[in-house]
C-alpha atoms as a PDB file:
ATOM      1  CA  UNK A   1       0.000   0.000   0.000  1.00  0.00           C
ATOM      2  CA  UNK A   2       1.622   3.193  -1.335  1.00  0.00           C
ATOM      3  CA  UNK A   3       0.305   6.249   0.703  1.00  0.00           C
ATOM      4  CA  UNK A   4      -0.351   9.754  -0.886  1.00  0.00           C
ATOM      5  CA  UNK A   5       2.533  11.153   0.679  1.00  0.00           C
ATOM      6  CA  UNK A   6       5.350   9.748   2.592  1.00  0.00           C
ATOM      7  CA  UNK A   7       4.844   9.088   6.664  1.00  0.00           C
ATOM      8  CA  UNK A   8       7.715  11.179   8.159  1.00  0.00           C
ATOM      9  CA  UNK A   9       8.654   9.832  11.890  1.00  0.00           C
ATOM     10  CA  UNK A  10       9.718  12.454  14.254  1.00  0.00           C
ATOM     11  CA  UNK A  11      10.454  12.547  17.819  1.00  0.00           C
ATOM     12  CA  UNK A  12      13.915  13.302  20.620  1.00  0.00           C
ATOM     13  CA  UNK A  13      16.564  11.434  20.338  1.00  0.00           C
ATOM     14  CA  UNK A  14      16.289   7.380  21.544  1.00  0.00           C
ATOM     15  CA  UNK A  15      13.314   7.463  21.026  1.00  0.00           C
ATOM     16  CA  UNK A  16      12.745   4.785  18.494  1.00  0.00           C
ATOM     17  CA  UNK A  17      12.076   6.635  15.184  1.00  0.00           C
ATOM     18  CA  UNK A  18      14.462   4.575  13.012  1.00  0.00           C
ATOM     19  CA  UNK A  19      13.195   1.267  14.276  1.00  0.00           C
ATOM     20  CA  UNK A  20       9.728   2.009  14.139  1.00  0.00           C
ATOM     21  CA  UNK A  21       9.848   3.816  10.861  1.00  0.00           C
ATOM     22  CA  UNK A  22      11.548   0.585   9.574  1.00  0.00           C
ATOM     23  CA  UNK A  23       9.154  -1.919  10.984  1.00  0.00           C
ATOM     24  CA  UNK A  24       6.147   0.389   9.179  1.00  0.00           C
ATOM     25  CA  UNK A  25       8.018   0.629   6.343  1.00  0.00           C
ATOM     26  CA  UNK A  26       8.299  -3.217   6.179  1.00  0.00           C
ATOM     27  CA  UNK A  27       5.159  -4.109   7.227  1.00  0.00           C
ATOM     28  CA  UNK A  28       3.510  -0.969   4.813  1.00  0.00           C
ATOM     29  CA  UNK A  29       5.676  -2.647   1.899  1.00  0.00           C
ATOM     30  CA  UNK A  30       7.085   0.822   1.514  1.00  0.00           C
ATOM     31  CA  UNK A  31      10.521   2.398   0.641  1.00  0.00           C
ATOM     32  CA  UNK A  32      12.166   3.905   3.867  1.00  0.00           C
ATOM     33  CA  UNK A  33      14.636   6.539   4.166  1.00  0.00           C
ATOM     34  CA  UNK A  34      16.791   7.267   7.694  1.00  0.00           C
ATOM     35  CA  UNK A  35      17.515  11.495   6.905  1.00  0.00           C
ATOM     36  CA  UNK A  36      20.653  10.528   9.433  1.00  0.00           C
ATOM     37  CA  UNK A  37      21.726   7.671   7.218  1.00  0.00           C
ATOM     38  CA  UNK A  38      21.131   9.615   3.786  1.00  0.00           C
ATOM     39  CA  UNK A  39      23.708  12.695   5.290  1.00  0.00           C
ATOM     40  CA  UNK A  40      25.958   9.971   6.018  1.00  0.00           C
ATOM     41  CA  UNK A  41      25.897   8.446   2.501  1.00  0.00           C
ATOM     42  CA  UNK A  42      26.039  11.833   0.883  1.00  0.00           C
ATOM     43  CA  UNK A  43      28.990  13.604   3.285  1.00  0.00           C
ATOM     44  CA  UNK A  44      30.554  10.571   4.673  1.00  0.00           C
ATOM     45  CA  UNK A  45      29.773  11.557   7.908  1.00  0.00           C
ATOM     46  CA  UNK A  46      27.672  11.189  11.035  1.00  0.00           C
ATOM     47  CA  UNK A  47      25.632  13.735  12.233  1.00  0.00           C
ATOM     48  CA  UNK A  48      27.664  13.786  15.500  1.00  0.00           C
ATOM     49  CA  UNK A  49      30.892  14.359  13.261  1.00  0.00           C
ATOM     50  CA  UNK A  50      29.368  17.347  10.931  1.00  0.00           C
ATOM     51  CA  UNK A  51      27.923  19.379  14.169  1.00  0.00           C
ATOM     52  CA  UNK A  52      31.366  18.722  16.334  1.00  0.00           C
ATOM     53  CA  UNK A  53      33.493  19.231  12.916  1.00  0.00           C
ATOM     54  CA  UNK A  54      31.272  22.181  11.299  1.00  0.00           C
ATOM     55  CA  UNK A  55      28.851  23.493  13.824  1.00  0.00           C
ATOM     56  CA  UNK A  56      24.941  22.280  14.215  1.00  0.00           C
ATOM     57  CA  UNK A  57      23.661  25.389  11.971  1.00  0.00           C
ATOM     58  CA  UNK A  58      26.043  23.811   9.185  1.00  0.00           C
ATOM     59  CA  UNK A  59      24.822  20.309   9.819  1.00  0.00           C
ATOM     60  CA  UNK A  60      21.128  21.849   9.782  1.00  0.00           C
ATOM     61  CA  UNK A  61      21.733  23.371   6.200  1.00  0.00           C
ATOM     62  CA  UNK A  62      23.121  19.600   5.389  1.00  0.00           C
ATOM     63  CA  UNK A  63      19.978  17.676   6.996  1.00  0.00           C
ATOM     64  CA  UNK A  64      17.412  20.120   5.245  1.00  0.00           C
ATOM     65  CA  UNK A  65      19.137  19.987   1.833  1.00  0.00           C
ATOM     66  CA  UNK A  66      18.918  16.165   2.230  1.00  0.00           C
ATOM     67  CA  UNK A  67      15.243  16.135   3.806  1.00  0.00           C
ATOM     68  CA  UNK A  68      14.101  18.070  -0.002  1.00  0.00           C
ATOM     69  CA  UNK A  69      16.029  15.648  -2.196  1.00  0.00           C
ATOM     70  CA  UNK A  70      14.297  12.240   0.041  1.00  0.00           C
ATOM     71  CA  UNK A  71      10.759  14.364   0.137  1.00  0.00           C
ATOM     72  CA  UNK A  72      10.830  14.713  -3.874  1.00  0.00           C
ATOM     73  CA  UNK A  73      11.338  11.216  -4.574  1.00  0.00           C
ATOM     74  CA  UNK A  74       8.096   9.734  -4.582  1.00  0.00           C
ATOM     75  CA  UNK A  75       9.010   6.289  -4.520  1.00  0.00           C
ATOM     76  CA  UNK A  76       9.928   6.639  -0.417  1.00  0.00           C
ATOM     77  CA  UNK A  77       6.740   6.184   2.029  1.00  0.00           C
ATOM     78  CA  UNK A  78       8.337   6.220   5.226  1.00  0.00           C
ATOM     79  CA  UNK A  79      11.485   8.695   6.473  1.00  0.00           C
ATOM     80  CA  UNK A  80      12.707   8.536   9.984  1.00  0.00           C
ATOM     81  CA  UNK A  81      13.816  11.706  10.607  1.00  0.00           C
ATOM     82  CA  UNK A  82      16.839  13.058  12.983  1.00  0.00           C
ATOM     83  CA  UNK A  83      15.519  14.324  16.558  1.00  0.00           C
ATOM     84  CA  UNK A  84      16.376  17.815  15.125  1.00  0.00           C
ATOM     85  CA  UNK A  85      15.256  17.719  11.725  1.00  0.00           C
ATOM     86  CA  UNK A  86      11.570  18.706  12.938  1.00  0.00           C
ATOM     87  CA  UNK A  87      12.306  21.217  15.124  1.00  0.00           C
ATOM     88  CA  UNK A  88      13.659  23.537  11.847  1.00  0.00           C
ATOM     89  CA  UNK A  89      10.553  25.305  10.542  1.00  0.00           C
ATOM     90  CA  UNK A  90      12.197  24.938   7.042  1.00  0.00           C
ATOM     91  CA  UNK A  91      11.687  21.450   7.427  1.00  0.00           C
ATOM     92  CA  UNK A  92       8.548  21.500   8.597  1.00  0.00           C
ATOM     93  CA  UNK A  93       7.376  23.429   6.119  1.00  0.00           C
ATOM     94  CA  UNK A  94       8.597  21.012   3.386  1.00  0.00           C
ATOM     95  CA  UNK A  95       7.414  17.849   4.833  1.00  0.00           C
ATOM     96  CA  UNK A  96       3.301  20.194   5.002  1.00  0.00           C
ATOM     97  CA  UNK A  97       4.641  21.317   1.043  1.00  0.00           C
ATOM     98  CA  UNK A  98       5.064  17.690   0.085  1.00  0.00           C
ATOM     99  CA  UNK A  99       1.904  16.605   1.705  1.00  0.00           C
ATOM    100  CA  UNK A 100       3.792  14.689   4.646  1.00  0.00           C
ATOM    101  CA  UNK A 101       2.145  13.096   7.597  1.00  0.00           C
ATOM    102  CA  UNK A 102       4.367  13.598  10.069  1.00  0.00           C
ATOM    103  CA  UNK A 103       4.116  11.264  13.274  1.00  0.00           C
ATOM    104  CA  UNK A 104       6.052  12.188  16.710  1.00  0.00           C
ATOM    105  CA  UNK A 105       6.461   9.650  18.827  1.00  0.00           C
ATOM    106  CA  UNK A 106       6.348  11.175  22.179  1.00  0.00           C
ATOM    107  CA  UNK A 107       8.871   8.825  24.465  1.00  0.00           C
ATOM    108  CA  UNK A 108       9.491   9.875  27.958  1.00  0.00           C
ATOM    109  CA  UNK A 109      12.944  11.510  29.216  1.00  0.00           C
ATOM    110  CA  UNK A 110      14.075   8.506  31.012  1.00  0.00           C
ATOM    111  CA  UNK A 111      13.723   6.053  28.044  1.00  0.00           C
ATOM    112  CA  UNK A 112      15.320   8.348  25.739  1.00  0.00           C
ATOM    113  CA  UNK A 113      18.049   9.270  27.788  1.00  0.00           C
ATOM    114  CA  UNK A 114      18.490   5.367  28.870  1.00  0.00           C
ATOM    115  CA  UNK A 115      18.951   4.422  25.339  1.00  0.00           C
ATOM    116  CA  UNK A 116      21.183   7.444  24.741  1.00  0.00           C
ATOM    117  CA  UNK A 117      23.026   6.806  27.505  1.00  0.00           C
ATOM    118  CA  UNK A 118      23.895   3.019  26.511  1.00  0.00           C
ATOM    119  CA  UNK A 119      24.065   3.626  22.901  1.00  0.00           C
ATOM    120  CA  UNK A 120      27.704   3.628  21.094  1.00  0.00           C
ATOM    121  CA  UNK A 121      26.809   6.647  19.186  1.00  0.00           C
ATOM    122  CA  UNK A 122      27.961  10.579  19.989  1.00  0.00           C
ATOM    123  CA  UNK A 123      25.399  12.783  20.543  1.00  0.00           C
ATOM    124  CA  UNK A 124      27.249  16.038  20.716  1.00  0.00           C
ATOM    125  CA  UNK A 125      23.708  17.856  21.744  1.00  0.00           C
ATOM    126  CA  UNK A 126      22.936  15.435  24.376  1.00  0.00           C
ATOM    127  CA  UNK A 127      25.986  13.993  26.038  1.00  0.00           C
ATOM    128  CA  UNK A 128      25.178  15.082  29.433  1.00  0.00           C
ATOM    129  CA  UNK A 129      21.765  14.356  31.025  1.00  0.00           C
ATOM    130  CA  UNK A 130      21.009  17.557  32.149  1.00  0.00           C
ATOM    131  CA  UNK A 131      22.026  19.027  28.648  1.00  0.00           C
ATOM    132  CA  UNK A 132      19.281  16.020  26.996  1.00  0.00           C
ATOM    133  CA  UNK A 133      16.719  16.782  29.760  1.00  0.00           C
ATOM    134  CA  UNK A 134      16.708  20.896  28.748  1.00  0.00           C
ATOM    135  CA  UNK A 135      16.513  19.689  24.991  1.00  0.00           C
ATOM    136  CA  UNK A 136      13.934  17.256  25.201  1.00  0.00           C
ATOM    137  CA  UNK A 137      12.088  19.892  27.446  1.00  0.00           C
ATOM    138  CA  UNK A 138      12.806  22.737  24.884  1.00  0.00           C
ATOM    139  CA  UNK A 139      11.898  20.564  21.935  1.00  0.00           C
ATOM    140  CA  UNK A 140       8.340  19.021  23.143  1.00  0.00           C
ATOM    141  CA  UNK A 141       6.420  22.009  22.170  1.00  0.00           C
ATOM    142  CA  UNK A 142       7.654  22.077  18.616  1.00  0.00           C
ATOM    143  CA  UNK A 143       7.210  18.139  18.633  1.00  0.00           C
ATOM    144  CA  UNK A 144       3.407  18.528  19.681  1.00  0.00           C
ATOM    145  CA  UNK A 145       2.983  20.137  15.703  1.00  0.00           C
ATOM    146  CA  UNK A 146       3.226  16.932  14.452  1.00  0.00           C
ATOM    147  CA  UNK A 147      -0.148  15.394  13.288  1.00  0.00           C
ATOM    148  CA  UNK A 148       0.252  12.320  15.009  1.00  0.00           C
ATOM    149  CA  UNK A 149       0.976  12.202  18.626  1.00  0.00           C
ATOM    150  CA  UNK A 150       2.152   8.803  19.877  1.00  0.00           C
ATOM    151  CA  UNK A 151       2.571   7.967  23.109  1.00  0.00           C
ATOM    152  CA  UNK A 152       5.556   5.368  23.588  1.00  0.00           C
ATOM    153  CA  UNK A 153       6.226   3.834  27.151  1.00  0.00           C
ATOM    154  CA  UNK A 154       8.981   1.539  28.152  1.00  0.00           C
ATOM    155  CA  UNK A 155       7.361  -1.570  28.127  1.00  0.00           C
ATOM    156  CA  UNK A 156       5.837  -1.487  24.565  1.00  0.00           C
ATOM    157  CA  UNK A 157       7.394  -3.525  22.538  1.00  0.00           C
ATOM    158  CA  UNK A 158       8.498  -2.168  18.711  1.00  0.00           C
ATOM    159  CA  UNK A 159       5.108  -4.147  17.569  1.00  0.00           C
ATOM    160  CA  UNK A 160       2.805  -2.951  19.662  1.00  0.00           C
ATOM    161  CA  UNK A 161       3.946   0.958  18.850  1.00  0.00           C
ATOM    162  CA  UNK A 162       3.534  -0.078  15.071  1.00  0.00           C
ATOM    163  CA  UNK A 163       0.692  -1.542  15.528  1.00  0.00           C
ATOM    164  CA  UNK A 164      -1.078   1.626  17.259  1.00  0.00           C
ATOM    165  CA  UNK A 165       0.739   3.757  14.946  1.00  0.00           C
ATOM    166  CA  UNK A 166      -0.912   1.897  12.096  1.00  0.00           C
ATOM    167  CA  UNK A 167      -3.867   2.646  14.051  1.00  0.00           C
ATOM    168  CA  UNK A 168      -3.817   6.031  14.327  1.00  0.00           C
ATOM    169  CA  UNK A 169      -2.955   6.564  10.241  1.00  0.00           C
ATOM    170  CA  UNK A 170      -5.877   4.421   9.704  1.00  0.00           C
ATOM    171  CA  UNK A 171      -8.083   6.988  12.193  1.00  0.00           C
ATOM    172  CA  UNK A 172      -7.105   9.883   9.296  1.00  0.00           C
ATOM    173  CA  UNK A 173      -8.100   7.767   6.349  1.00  0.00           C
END
Protein backbone atom coordinates (compact mmCIF):
# COMPACT_ATOMS: atom_id res chain seq x y z
CA UNK A 1 0.00 0.00 0.00
CA UNK A 2 1.62 3.19 -1.34
CA UNK A 3 0.31 6.25 0.70
CA UNK A 4 -0.35 9.75 -0.89
CA UNK A 5 2.53 11.15 0.68
CA UNK A 6 5.35 9.75 2.59
CA UNK A 7 4.84 9.09 6.66
CA UNK A 8 7.72 11.18 8.16
CA UNK A 9 8.65 9.83 11.89
CA UNK A 10 9.72 12.45 14.25
CA UNK A 11 10.45 12.55 17.82
CA UNK A 12 13.91 13.30 20.62
CA UNK A 13 16.56 11.43 20.34
CA UNK A 14 16.29 7.38 21.54
CA UNK A 15 13.31 7.46 21.03
CA UNK A 16 12.74 4.79 18.49
CA UNK A 17 12.08 6.63 15.18
CA UNK A 18 14.46 4.58 13.01
CA UNK A 19 13.20 1.27 14.28
CA UNK A 20 9.73 2.01 14.14
CA UNK A 21 9.85 3.82 10.86
CA UNK A 22 11.55 0.58 9.57
CA UNK A 23 9.15 -1.92 10.98
CA UNK A 24 6.15 0.39 9.18
CA UNK A 25 8.02 0.63 6.34
CA UNK A 26 8.30 -3.22 6.18
CA UNK A 27 5.16 -4.11 7.23
CA UNK A 28 3.51 -0.97 4.81
CA UNK A 29 5.68 -2.65 1.90
CA UNK A 30 7.09 0.82 1.51
CA UNK A 31 10.52 2.40 0.64
CA UNK A 32 12.17 3.91 3.87
CA UNK A 33 14.64 6.54 4.17
CA UNK A 34 16.79 7.27 7.69
CA UNK A 35 17.51 11.50 6.91
CA UNK A 36 20.65 10.53 9.43
CA UNK A 37 21.73 7.67 7.22
CA UNK A 38 21.13 9.62 3.79
CA UNK A 39 23.71 12.70 5.29
CA UNK A 40 25.96 9.97 6.02
CA UNK A 41 25.90 8.45 2.50
CA UNK A 42 26.04 11.83 0.88
CA UNK A 43 28.99 13.60 3.29
CA UNK A 44 30.55 10.57 4.67
CA UNK A 45 29.77 11.56 7.91
CA UNK A 46 27.67 11.19 11.04
CA UNK A 47 25.63 13.74 12.23
CA UNK A 48 27.66 13.79 15.50
CA UNK A 49 30.89 14.36 13.26
CA UNK A 50 29.37 17.35 10.93
CA UNK A 51 27.92 19.38 14.17
CA UNK A 52 31.37 18.72 16.33
CA UNK A 53 33.49 19.23 12.92
CA UNK A 54 31.27 22.18 11.30
CA UNK A 55 28.85 23.49 13.82
CA UNK A 56 24.94 22.28 14.22
CA UNK A 57 23.66 25.39 11.97
CA UNK A 58 26.04 23.81 9.19
CA UNK A 59 24.82 20.31 9.82
CA UNK A 60 21.13 21.85 9.78
CA UNK A 61 21.73 23.37 6.20
CA UNK A 62 23.12 19.60 5.39
CA UNK A 63 19.98 17.68 7.00
CA UNK A 64 17.41 20.12 5.24
CA UNK A 65 19.14 19.99 1.83
CA UNK A 66 18.92 16.16 2.23
CA UNK A 67 15.24 16.14 3.81
CA UNK A 68 14.10 18.07 0.00
CA UNK A 69 16.03 15.65 -2.20
CA UNK A 70 14.30 12.24 0.04
CA UNK A 71 10.76 14.36 0.14
CA UNK A 72 10.83 14.71 -3.87
CA UNK A 73 11.34 11.22 -4.57
CA UNK A 74 8.10 9.73 -4.58
CA UNK A 75 9.01 6.29 -4.52
CA UNK A 76 9.93 6.64 -0.42
CA UNK A 77 6.74 6.18 2.03
CA UNK A 78 8.34 6.22 5.23
CA UNK A 79 11.48 8.69 6.47
CA UNK A 80 12.71 8.54 9.98
CA UNK A 81 13.82 11.71 10.61
CA UNK A 82 16.84 13.06 12.98
CA UNK A 83 15.52 14.32 16.56
CA UNK A 84 16.38 17.81 15.12
CA UNK A 85 15.26 17.72 11.73
CA UNK A 86 11.57 18.71 12.94
CA UNK A 87 12.31 21.22 15.12
CA UNK A 88 13.66 23.54 11.85
CA UNK A 89 10.55 25.31 10.54
CA UNK A 90 12.20 24.94 7.04
CA UNK A 91 11.69 21.45 7.43
CA UNK A 92 8.55 21.50 8.60
CA UNK A 93 7.38 23.43 6.12
CA UNK A 94 8.60 21.01 3.39
CA UNK A 95 7.41 17.85 4.83
CA UNK A 96 3.30 20.19 5.00
CA UNK A 97 4.64 21.32 1.04
CA UNK A 98 5.06 17.69 0.09
CA UNK A 99 1.90 16.60 1.70
CA UNK A 100 3.79 14.69 4.65
CA UNK A 101 2.14 13.10 7.60
CA UNK A 102 4.37 13.60 10.07
CA UNK A 103 4.12 11.26 13.27
CA UNK A 104 6.05 12.19 16.71
CA UNK A 105 6.46 9.65 18.83
CA UNK A 106 6.35 11.17 22.18
CA UNK A 107 8.87 8.82 24.46
CA UNK A 108 9.49 9.87 27.96
CA UNK A 109 12.94 11.51 29.22
CA UNK A 110 14.08 8.51 31.01
CA UNK A 111 13.72 6.05 28.04
CA UNK A 112 15.32 8.35 25.74
CA UNK A 113 18.05 9.27 27.79
CA UNK A 114 18.49 5.37 28.87
CA UNK A 115 18.95 4.42 25.34
CA UNK A 116 21.18 7.44 24.74
CA UNK A 117 23.03 6.81 27.50
CA UNK A 118 23.90 3.02 26.51
CA UNK A 119 24.07 3.63 22.90
CA UNK A 120 27.70 3.63 21.09
CA UNK A 121 26.81 6.65 19.19
CA UNK A 122 27.96 10.58 19.99
CA UNK A 123 25.40 12.78 20.54
CA UNK A 124 27.25 16.04 20.72
CA UNK A 125 23.71 17.86 21.74
CA UNK A 126 22.94 15.43 24.38
CA UNK A 127 25.99 13.99 26.04
CA UNK A 128 25.18 15.08 29.43
CA UNK A 129 21.77 14.36 31.02
CA UNK A 130 21.01 17.56 32.15
CA UNK A 131 22.03 19.03 28.65
CA UNK A 132 19.28 16.02 27.00
CA UNK A 133 16.72 16.78 29.76
CA UNK A 134 16.71 20.90 28.75
CA UNK A 135 16.51 19.69 24.99
CA UNK A 136 13.93 17.26 25.20
CA UNK A 137 12.09 19.89 27.45
CA UNK A 138 12.81 22.74 24.88
CA UNK A 139 11.90 20.56 21.93
CA UNK A 140 8.34 19.02 23.14
CA UNK A 141 6.42 22.01 22.17
CA UNK A 142 7.65 22.08 18.62
CA UNK A 143 7.21 18.14 18.63
CA UNK A 144 3.41 18.53 19.68
CA UNK A 145 2.98 20.14 15.70
CA UNK A 146 3.23 16.93 14.45
CA UNK A 147 -0.15 15.39 13.29
CA UNK A 148 0.25 12.32 15.01
CA UNK A 149 0.98 12.20 18.63
CA UNK A 150 2.15 8.80 19.88
CA UNK A 151 2.57 7.97 23.11
CA UNK A 152 5.56 5.37 23.59
CA UNK A 153 6.23 3.83 27.15
CA UNK A 154 8.98 1.54 28.15
CA UNK A 155 7.36 -1.57 28.13
CA UNK A 156 5.84 -1.49 24.56
CA UNK A 157 7.39 -3.53 22.54
CA UNK A 158 8.50 -2.17 18.71
CA UNK A 159 5.11 -4.15 17.57
CA UNK A 160 2.81 -2.95 19.66
CA UNK A 161 3.95 0.96 18.85
CA UNK A 162 3.53 -0.08 15.07
CA UNK A 163 0.69 -1.54 15.53
CA UNK A 164 -1.08 1.63 17.26
CA UNK A 165 0.74 3.76 14.95
CA UNK A 166 -0.91 1.90 12.10
CA UNK A 167 -3.87 2.65 14.05
CA UNK A 168 -3.82 6.03 14.33
CA UNK A 169 -2.95 6.56 10.24
CA UNK A 170 -5.88 4.42 9.70
CA UNK A 171 -8.08 6.99 12.19
CA UNK A 172 -7.11 9.88 9.30
CA UNK A 173 -8.10 7.77 6.35
Amino acid sequence: MKPTAPIVITGFMGCGKSEAARALANRRSLTLADLDQKIFDQTGRTAAQLITEESEPAFRAIETKMLRELLLNPAIGVIALGGGAWITAENRELIGEHNGLSVWLDAPFELCWQRIATAAEDRPLGRTRKQAEQLYRLRRPVYQLATIHLPVQAHESLETIVTRLEAALADLS
